[in-house]
Protein backbone atom coordinates (compact mmCIF):
# COMPACT_ATOMS: atom_id res chain seq x y z
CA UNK A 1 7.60 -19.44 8.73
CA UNK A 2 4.58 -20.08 10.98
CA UNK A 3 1.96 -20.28 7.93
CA UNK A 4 4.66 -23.33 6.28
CA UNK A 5 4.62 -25.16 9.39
CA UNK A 6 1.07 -25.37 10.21
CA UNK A 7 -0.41 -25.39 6.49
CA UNK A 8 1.96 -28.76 6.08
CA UNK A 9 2.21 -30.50 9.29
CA UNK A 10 -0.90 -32.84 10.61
CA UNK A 11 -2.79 -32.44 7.90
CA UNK A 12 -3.72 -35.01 5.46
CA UNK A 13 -2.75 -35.25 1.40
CA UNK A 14 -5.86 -32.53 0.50
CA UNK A 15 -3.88 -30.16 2.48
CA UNK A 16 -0.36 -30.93 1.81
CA UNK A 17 -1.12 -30.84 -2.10
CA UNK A 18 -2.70 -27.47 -1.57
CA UNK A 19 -0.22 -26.55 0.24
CA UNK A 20 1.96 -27.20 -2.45
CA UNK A 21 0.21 -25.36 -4.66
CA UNK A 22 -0.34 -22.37 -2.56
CA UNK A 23 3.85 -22.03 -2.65
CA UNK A 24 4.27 -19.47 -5.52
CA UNK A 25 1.34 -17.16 -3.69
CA UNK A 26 3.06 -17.14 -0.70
CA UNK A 27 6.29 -16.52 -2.55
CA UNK A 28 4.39 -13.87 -4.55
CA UNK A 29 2.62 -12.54 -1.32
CA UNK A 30 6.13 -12.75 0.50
CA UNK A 31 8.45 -11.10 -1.90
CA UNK A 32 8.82 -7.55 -1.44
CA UNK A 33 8.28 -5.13 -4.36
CA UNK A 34 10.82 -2.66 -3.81
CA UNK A 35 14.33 -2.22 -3.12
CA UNK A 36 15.44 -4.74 -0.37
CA UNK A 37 17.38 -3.77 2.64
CA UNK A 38 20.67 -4.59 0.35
CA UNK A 39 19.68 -2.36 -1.90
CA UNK A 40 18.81 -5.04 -5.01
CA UNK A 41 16.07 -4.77 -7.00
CA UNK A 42 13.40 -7.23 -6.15
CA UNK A 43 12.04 -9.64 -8.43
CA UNK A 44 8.65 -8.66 -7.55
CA UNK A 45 8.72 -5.62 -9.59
CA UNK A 46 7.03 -7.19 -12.68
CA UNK A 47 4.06 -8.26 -10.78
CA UNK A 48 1.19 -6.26 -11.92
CA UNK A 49 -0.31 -3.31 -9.62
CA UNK A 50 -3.75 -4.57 -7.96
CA UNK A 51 -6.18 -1.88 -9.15
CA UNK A 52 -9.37 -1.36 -7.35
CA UNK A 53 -12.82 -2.02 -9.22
CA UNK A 54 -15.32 -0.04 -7.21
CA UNK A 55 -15.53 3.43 -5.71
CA UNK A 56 -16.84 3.23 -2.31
CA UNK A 57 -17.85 6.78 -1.91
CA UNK A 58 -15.89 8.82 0.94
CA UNK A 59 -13.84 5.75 1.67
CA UNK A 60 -12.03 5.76 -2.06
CA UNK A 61 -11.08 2.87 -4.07
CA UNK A 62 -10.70 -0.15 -2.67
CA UNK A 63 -8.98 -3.56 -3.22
CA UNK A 64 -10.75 -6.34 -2.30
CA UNK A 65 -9.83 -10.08 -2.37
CA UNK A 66 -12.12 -10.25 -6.11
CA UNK A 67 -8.92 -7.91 -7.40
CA UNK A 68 -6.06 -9.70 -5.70
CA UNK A 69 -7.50 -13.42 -6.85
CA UNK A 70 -7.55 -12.11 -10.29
CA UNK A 71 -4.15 -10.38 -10.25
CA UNK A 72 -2.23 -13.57 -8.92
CA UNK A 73 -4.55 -15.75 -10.99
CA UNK A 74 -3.23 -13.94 -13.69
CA UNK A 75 0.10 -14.00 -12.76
CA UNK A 76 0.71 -17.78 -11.83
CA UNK A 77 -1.54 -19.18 -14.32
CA UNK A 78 -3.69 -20.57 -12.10
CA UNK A 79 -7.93 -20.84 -12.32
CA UNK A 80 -9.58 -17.96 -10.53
CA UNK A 81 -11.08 -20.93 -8.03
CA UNK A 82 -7.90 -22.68 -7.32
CA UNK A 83 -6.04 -19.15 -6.53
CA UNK A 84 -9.07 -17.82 -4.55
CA UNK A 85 -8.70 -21.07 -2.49
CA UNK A 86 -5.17 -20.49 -1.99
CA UNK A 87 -5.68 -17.04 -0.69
CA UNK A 88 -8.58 -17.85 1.26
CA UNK A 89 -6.56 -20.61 2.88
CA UNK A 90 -3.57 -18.34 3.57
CA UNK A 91 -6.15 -15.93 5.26
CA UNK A 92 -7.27 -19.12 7.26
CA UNK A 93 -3.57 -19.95 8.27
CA UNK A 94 -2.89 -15.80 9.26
CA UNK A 95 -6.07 -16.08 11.66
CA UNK A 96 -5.35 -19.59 13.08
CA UNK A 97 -2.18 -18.67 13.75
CA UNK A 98 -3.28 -15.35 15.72
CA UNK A 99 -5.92 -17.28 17.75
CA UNK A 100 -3.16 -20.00 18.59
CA UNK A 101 0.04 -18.17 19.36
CA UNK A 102 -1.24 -14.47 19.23
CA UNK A 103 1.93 -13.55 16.82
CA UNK A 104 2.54 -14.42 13.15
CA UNK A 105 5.51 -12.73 11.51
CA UNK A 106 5.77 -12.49 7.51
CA UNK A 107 8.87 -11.25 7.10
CA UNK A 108 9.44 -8.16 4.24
CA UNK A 109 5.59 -7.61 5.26
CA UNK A 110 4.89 -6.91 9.23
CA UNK A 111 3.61 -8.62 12.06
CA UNK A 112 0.16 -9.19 13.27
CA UNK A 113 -0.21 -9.43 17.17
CA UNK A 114 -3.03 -10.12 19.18
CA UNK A 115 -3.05 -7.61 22.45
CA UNK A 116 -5.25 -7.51 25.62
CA UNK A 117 -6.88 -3.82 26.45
CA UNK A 118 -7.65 -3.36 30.11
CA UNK A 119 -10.65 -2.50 30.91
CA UNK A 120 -11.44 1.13 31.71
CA UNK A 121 -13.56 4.24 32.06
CA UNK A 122 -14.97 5.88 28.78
CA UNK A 123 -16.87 8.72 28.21
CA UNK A 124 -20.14 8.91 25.79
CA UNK A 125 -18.86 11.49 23.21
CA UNK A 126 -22.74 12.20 22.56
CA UNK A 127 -23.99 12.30 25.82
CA UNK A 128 -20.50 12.94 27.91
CA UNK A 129 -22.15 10.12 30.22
CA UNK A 130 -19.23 7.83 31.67
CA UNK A 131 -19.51 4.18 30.49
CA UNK A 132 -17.02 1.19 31.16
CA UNK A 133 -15.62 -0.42 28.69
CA UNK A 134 -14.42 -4.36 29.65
CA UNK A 135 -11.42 -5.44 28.52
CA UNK A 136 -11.07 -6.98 25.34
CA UNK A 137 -8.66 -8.58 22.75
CA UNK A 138 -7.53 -6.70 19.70
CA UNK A 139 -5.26 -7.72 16.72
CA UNK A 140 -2.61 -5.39 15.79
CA UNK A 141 -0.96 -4.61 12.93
CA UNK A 142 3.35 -3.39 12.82
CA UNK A 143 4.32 -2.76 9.06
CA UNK A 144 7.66 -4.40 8.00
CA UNK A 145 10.36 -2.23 7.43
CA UNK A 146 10.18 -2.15 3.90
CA UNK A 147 6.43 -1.44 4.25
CA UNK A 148 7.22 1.88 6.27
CA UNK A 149 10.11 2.59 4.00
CA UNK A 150 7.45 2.77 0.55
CA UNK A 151 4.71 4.72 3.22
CA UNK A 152 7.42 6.87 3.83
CA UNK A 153 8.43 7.46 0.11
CA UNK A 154 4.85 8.09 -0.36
CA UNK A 155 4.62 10.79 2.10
CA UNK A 156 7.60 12.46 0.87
CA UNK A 157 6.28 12.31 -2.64
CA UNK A 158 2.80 13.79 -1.15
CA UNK A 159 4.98 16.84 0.55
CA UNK A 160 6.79 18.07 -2.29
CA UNK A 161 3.89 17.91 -4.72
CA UNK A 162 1.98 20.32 -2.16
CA UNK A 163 5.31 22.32 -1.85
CA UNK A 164 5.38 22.24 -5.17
CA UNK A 165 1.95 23.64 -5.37
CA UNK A 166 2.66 26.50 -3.11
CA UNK A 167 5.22 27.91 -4.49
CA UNK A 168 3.34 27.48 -7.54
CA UNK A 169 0.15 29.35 -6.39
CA UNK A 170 2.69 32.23 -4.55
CA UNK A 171 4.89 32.72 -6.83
CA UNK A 172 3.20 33.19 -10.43
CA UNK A 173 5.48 33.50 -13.01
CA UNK A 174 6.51 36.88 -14.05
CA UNK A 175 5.74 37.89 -17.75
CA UNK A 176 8.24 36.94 -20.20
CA UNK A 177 9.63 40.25 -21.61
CA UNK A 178 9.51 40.66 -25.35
CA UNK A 179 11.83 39.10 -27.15
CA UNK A 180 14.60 41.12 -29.16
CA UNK A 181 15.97 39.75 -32.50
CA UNK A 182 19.62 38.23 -31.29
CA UNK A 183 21.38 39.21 -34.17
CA UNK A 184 20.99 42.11 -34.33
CA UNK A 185 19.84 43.35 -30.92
CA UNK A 186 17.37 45.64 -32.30
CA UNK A 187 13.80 45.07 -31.17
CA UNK A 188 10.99 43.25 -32.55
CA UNK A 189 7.91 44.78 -33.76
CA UNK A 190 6.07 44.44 -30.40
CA UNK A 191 9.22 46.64 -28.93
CA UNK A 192 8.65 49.02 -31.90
CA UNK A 193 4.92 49.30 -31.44
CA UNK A 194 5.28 50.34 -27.46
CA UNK A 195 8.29 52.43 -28.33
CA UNK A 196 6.48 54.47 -31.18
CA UNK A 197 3.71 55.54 -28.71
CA UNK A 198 5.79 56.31 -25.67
């Protein structure tokens, strides 16, 4: 792993003991948290859901790094500092490793790439004026296999509660017809009421 080799080599005892302890969040960052590709249940399944403190209006909830310091803090039994300098230096390892070789690869999570856009010929969308845009350097972002799988199981989930809906909304359900005493087969009073004023 890219993060492993930089985080421990050429760096003095500070690092490599932080490094150290940074191991279970990279394990816990690393591990995936469904299903593998074998089909075993992960051992990440008992970590607890990150849940979002703040609305942010018309962009949602969000999590932010607050929510996923606490959550591993929690879960390793670590301070809040010491874990939110683990995860900041795991940022710092992701983003020195981009600037350096342009490609890290965490595997069960995706890969982050660093591309070059040509430069080109844009229009103003307000003013339809054409503008040129130089060429620049962007990072992007392919989700892990496992990632896509649970995006995928989420979209699914999304379609058949809004098929779900639709059908529910076009197709109210009929009126249960009175019910008739079983034993008998002779109607109830409801039945008797109706019938005595047809």
């Amino acid at each position: 792993m890219a993060i492993a080799g930089k985080a421990a080599s050429g760096c003095g005892f500070e690092s490599k003991l932080l490094f150290q302890t940074a191991q279970p969040f990279l394990t816990l960052m690393l591990t995936p948290i469904t299903l593998g590709a074998s089909g075993r249940p992960s051992l990440a399944r008992s970590l607890p859901r990150l849940t979002a403190s703040k609305d942010h209006g018309n962009r949602g909830l969000i999590v932010t790094k607050k929510e996923i310091v606490k959550t591993i803090s929690e879960e390793i039994g670590l301070t809040q500092l010491k874990t939110k300098e683990i995860v900041q230096k795991t940022f710092d390892a992701i983003v020195e490793t981009l600037v350096e070789d342009h490609r890290i690869e965490l595997r069960n999570f995706g890969v982050f790439e660093v591309k070059r856009r040509a430069a080109r010929k844009a229009r103003n969308p307000r003013t339809g004026e054409k503008v040129f845009v130089p060429e620049k350097f962007v990072v992007t972002f392919k989700p892990g296999k496992e990632m896509e799988e649970r995006v995928r199981e989420l979209e699914r989930r999304a379609n058949e509660a809004a098929r779900q809906q639709t059908l529910g909304q076009n197709h109210a359900p009929a009126p249960t017809p009175p019910a008739t005493n079983q034993t008998f087969g002779s109607p109830t009073g409801y039945e008797q009421e109706s019938g005595s004023s047809a």
